[in-house]
PDB file of N, CA and C in Angstrom:
ATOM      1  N   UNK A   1      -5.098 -15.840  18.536  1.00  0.00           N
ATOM      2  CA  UNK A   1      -5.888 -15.397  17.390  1.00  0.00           C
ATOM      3  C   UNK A   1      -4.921 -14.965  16.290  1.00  0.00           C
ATOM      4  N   UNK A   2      -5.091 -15.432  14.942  1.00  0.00           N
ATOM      5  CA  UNK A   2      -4.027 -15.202  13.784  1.00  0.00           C
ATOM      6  C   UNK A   2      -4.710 -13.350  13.133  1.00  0.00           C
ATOM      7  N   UNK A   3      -3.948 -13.312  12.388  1.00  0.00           N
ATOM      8  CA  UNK A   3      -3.812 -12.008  11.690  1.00  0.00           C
ATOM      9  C   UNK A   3      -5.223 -12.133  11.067  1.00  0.00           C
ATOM     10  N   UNK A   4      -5.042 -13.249  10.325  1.00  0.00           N
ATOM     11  CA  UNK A   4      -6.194 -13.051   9.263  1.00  0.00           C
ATOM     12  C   UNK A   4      -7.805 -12.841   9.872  1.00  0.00           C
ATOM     13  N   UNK A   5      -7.707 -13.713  11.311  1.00  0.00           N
ATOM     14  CA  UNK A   5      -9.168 -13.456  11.734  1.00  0.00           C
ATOM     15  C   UNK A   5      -9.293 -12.138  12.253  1.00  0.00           C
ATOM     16  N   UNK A   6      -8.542 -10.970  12.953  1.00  0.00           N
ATOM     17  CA  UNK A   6      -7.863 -10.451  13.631  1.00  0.00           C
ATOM     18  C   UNK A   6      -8.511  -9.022  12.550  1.00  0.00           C
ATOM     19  N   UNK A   7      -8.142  -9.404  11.009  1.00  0.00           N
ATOM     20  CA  UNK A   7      -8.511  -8.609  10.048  1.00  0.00           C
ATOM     21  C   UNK A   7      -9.669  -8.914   9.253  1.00  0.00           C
ATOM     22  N   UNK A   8     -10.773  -9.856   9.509  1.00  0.00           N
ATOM     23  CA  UNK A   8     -11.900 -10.147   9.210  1.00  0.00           C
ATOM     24  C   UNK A   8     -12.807  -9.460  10.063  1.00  0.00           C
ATOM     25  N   UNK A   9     -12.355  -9.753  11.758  1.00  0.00           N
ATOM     26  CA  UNK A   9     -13.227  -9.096  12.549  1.00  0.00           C
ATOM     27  C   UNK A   9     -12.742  -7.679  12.589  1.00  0.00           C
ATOM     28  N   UNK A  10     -12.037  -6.934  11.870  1.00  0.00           N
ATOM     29  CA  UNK A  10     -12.015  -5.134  12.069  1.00  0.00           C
ATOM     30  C   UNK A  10     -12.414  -5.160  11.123  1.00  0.00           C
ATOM     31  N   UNK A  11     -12.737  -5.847   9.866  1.00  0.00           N
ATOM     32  CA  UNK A  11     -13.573  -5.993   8.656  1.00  0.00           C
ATOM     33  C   UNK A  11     -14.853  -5.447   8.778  1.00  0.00           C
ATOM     34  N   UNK A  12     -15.512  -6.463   9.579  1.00  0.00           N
ATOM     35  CA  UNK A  12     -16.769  -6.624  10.621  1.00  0.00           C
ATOM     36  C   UNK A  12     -17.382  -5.230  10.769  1.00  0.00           C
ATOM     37  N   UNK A  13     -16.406  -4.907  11.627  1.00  0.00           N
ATOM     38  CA  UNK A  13     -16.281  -3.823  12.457  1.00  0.00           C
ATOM     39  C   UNK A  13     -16.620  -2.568  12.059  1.00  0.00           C
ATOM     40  N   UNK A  14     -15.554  -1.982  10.780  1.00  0.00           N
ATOM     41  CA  UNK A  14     -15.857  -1.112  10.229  1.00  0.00           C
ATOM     42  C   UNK A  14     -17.315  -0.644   9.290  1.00  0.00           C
ATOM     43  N   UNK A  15     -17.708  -2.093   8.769  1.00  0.00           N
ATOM     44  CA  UNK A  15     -18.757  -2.520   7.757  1.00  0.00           C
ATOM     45  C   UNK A  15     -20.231  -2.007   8.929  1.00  0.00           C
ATOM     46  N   UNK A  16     -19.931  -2.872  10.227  1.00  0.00           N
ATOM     47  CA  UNK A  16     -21.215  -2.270  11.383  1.00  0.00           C
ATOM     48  C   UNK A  16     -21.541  -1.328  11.936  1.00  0.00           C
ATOM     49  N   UNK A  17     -20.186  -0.617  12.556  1.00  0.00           N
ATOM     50  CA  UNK A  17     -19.755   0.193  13.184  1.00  0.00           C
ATOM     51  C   UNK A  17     -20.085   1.457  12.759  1.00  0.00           C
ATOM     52  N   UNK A  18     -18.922   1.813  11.352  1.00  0.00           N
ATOM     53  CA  UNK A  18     -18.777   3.107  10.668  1.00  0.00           C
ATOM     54  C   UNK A  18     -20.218   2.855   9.271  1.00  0.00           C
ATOM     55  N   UNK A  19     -20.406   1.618   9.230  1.00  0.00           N
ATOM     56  CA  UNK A  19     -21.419   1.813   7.763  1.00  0.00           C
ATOM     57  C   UNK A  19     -20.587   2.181   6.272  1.00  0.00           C
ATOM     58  N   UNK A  20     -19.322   1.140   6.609  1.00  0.00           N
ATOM     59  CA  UNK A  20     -18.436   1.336   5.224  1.00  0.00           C
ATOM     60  C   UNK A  20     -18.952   0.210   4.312  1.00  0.00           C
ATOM     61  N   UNK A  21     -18.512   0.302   3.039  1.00  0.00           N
ATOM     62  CA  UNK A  21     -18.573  -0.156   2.102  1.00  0.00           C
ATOM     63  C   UNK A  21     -17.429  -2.014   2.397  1.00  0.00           C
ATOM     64  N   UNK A  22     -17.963  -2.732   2.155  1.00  0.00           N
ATOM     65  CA  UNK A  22     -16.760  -3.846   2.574  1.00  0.00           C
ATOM     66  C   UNK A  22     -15.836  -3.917   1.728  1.00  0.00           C
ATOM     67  N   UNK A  23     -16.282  -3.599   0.511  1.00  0.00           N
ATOM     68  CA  UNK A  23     -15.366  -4.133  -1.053  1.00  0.00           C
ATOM     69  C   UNK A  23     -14.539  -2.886  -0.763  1.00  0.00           C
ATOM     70  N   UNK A  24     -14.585  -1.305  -0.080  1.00  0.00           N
ATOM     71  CA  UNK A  24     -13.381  -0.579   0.139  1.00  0.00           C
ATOM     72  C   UNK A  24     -12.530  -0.687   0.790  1.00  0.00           C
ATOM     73  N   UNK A  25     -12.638  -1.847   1.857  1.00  0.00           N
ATOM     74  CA  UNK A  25     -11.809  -1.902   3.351  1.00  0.00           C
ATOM     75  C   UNK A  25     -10.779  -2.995   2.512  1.00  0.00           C
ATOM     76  N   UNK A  26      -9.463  -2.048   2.557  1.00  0.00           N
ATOM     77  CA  UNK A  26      -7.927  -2.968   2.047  1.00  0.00           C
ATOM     78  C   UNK A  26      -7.382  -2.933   2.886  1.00  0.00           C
ATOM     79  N   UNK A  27      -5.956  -3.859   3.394  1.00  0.00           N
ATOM     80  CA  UNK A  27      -4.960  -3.331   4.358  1.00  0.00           C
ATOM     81  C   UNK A  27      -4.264  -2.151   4.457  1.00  0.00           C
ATOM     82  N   UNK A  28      -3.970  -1.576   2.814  1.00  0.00           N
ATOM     83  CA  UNK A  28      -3.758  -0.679   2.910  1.00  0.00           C
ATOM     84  C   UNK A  28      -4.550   0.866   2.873  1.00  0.00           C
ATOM     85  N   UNK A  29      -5.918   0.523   2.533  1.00  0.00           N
ATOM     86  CA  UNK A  29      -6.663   1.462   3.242  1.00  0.00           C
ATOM     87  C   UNK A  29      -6.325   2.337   4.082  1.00  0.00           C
ATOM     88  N   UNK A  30      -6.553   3.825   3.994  1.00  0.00           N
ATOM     89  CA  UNK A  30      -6.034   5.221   4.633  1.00  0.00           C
ATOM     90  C   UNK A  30      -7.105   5.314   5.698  1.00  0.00           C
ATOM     91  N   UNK A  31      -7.263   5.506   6.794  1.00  0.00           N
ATOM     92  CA  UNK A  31      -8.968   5.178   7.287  1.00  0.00           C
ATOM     93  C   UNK A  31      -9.492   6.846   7.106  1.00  0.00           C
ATOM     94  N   UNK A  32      -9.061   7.986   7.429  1.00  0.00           N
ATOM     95  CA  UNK A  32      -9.186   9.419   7.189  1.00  0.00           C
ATOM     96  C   UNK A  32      -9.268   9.289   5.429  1.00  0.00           C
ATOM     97  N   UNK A  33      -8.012   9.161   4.770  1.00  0.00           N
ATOM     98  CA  UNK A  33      -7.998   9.526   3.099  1.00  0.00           C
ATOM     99  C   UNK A  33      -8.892   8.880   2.203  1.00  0.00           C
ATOM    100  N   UNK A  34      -8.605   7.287   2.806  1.00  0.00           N
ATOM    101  CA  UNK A  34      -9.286   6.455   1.523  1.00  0.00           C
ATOM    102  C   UNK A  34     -10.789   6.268   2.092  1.00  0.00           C
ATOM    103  N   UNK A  35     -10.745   5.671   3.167  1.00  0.00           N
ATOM    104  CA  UNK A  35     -12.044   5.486   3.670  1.00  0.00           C
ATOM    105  C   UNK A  35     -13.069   6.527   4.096  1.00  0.00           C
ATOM    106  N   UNK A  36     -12.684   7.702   4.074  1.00  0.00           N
ATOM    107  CA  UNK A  36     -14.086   8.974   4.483  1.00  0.00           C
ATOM    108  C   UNK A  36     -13.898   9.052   6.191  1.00  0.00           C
ATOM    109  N   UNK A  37     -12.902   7.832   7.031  1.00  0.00           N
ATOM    110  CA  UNK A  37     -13.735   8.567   8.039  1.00  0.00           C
ATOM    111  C   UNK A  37     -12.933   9.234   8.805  1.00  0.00           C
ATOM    112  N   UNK A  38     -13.688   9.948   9.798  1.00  0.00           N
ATOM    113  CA  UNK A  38     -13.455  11.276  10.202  1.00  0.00           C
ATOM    114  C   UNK A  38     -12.716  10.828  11.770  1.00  0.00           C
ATOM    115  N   UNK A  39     -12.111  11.594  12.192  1.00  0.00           N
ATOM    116  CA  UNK A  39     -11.572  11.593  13.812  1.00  0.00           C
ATOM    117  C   UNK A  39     -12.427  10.918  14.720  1.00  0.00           C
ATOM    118  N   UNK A  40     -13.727  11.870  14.587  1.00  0.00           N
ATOM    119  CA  UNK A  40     -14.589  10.983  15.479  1.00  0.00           C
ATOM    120  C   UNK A  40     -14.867   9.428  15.325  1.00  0.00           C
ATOM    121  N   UNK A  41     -14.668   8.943  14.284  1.00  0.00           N
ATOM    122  CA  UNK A  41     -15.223   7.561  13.709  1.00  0.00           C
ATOM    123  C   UNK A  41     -13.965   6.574  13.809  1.00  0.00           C
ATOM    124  N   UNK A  42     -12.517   7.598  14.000  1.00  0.00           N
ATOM    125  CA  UNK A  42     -11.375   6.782  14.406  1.00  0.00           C
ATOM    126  C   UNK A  42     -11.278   6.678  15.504  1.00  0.00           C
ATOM    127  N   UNK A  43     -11.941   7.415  16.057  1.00  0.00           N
ATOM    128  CA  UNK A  43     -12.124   7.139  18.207  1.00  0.00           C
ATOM    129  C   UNK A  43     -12.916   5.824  18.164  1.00  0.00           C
ATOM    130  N   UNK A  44     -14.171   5.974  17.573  1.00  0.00           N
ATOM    131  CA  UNK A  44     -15.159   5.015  18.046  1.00  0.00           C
ATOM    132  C   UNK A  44     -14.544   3.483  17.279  1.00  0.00           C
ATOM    133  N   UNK A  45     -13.533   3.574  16.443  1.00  0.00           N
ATOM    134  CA  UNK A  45     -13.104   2.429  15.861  1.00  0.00           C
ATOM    135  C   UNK A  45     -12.503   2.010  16.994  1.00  0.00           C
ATOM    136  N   UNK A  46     -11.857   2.648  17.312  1.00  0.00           N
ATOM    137  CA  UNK A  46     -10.635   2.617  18.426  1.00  0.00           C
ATOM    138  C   UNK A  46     -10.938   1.874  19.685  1.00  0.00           C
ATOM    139  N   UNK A  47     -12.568   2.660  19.979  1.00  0.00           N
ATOM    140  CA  UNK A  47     -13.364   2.326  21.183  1.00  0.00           C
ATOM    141  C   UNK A  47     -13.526   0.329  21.244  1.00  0.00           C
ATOM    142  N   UNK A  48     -14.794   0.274  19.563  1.00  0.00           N
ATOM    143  CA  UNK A  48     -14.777  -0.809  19.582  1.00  0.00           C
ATOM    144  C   UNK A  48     -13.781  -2.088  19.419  1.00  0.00           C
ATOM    145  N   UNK A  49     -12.603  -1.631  18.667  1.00  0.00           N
ATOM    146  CA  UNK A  49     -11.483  -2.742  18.708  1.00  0.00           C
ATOM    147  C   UNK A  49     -10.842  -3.163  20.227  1.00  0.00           C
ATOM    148  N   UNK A  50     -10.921  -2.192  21.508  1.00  0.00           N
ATOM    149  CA  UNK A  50     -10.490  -2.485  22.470  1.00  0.00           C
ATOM    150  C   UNK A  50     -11.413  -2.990  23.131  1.00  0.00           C
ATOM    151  N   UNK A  51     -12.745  -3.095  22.992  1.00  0.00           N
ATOM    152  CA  UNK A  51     -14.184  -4.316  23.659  1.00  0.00           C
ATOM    153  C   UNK A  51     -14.329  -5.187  22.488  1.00  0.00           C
ATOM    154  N   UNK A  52     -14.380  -5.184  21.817  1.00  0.00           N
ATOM    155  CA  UNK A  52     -14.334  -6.124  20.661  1.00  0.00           C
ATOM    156  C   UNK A  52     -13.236  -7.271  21.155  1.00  0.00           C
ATOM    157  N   UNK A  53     -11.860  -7.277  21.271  1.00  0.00           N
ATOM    158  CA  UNK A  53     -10.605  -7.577  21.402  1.00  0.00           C
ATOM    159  C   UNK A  53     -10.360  -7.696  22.446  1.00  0.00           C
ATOM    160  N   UNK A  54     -10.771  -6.804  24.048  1.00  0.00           N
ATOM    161  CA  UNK A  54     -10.347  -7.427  25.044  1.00  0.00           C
ATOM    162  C   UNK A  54      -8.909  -6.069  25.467  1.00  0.00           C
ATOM    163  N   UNK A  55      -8.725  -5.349  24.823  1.00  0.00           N
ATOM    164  CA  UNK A  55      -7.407  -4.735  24.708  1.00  0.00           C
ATOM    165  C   UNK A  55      -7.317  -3.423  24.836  1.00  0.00           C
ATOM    166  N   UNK A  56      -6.085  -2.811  24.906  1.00  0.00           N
ATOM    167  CA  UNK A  56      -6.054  -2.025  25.820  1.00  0.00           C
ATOM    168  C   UNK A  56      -5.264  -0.957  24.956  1.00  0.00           C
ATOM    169  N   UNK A  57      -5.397   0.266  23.807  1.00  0.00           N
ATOM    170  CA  UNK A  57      -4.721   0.808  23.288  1.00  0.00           C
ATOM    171  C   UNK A  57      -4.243   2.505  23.698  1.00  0.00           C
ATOM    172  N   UNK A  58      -3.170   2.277  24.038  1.00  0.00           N
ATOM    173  CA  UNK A  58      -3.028   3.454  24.843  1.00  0.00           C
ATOM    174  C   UNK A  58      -2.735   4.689  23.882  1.00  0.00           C
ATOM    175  N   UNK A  59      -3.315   6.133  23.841  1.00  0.00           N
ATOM    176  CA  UNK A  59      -3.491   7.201  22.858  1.00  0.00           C
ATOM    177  C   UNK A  59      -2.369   7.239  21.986  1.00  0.00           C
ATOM    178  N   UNK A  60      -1.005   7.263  22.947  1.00  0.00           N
ATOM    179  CA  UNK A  60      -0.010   7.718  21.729  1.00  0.00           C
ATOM    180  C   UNK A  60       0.350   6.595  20.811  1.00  0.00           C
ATOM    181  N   UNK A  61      -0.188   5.585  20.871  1.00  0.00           N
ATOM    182  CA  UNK A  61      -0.306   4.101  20.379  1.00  0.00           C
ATOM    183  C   UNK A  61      -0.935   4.483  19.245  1.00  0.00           C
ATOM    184  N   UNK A  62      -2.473   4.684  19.666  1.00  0.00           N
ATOM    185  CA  UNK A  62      -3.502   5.418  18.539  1.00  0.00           C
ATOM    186  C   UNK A  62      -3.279   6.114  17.277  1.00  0.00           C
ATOM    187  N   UNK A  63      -2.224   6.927  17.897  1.00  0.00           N
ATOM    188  CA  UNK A  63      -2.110   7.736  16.738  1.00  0.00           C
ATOM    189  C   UNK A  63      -1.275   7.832  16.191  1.00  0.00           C
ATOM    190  N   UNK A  64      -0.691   6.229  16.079  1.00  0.00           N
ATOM    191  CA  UNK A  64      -0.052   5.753  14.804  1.00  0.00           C
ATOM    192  C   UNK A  64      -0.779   4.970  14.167  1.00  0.00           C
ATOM    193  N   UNK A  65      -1.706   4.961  14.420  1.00  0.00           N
ATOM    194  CA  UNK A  65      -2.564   3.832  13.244  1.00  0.00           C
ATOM    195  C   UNK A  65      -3.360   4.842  12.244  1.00  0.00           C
ATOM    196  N   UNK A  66      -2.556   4.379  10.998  1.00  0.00           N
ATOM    197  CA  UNK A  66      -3.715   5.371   9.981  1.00  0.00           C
ATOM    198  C   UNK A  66      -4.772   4.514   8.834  1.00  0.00           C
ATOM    199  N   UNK A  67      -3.868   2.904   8.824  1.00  0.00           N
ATOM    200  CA  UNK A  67      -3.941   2.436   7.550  1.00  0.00           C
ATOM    201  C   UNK A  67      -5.142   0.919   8.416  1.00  0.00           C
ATOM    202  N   UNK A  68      -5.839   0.125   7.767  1.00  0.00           N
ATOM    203  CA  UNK A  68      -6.511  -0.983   8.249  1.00  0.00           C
ATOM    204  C   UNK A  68      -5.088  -2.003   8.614  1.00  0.00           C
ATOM    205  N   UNK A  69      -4.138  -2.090   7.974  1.00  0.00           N
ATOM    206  CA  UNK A  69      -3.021  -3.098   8.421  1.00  0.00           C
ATOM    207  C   UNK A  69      -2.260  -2.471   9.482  1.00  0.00           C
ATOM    208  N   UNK A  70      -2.161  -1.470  10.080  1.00  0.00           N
ATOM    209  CA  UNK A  70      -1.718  -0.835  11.175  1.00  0.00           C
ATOM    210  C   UNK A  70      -2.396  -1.016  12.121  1.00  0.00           C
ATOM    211  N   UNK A  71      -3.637  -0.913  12.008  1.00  0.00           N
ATOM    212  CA  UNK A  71      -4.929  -1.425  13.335  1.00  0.00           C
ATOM    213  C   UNK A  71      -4.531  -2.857  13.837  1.00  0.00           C
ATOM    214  N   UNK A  72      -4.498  -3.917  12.307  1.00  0.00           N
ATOM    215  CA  UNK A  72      -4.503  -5.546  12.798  1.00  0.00           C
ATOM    216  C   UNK A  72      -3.160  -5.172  13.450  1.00  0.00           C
ATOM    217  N   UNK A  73      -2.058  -5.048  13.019  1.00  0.00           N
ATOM    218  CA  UNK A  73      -0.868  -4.919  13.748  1.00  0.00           C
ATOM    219  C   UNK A  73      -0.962  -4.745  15.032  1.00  0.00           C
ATOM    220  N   UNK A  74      -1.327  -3.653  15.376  1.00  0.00           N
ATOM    221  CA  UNK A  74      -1.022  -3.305  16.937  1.00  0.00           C
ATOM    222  C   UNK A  74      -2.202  -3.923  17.687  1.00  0.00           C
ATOM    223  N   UNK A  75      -3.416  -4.792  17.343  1.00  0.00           N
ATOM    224  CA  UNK A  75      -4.898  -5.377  17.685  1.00  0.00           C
ATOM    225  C   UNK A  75      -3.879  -6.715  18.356  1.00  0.00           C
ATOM    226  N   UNK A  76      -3.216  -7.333  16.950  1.00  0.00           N
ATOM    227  CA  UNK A  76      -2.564  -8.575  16.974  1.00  0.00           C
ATOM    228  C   UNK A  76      -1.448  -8.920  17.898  1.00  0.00           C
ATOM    229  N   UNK A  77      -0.828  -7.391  18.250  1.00  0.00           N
ATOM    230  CA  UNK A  77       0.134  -7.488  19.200  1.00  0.00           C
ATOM    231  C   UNK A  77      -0.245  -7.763  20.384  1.00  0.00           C
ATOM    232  N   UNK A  78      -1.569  -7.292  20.472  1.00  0.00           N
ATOM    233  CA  UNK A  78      -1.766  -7.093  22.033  1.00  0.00           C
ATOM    234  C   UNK A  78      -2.773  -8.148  22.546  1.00  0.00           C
ATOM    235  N   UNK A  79      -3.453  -8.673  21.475  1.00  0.00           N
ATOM    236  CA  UNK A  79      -4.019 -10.040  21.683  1.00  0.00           C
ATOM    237  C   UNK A  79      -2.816 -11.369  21.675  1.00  0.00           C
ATOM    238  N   UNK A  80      -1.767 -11.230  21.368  1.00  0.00           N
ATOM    239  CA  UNK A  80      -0.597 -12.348  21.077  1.00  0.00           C
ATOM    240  C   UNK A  80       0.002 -11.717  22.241  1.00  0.00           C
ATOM    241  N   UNK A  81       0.250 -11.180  22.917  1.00  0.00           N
ATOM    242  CA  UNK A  81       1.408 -10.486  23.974  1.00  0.00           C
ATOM    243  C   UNK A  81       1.390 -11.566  25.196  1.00  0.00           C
TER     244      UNK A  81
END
């Protein structure tokens, strides 16, 4: 699976999931700063990208992802691994 689909479907995701705005979701998107959402809503992102994806993100992994291009990153790694 390439980057770009990789970042269409956390596109998806966020738009279903959290009830974001699509035209706000950038790569570089803050998901706490820019996007509104909250801890809890970065768990459940978290939740669905690893059934969504198949994958397996282990906490201290987690909590380096702040930005939407940090998610595809480490999504992409672990679907390409």
């Amino acid at each position: 699976m390439d980057r770009a689909e990789i970042e269409s479907k956390l596109v998806d995701l966020l738009v279903d999931e959290l009830g974001l705005e699509r035209d706000s979701i950038t790569p570089e998107a803050r998901f706490e700063e820019d996007l509104d959402v909250d801890s809890l809503g970065v768990v459940e992102l978290l939740m669905a990208l690893e059934d969504n994806f198949d994958v397996k993100i282990p906490d201290e992994e987690a909590e380096t992802i702040s930005t939407v291009s940090q998610a595809v990153d480490v999504v992409a790694a672990k679907v390409n691994a």
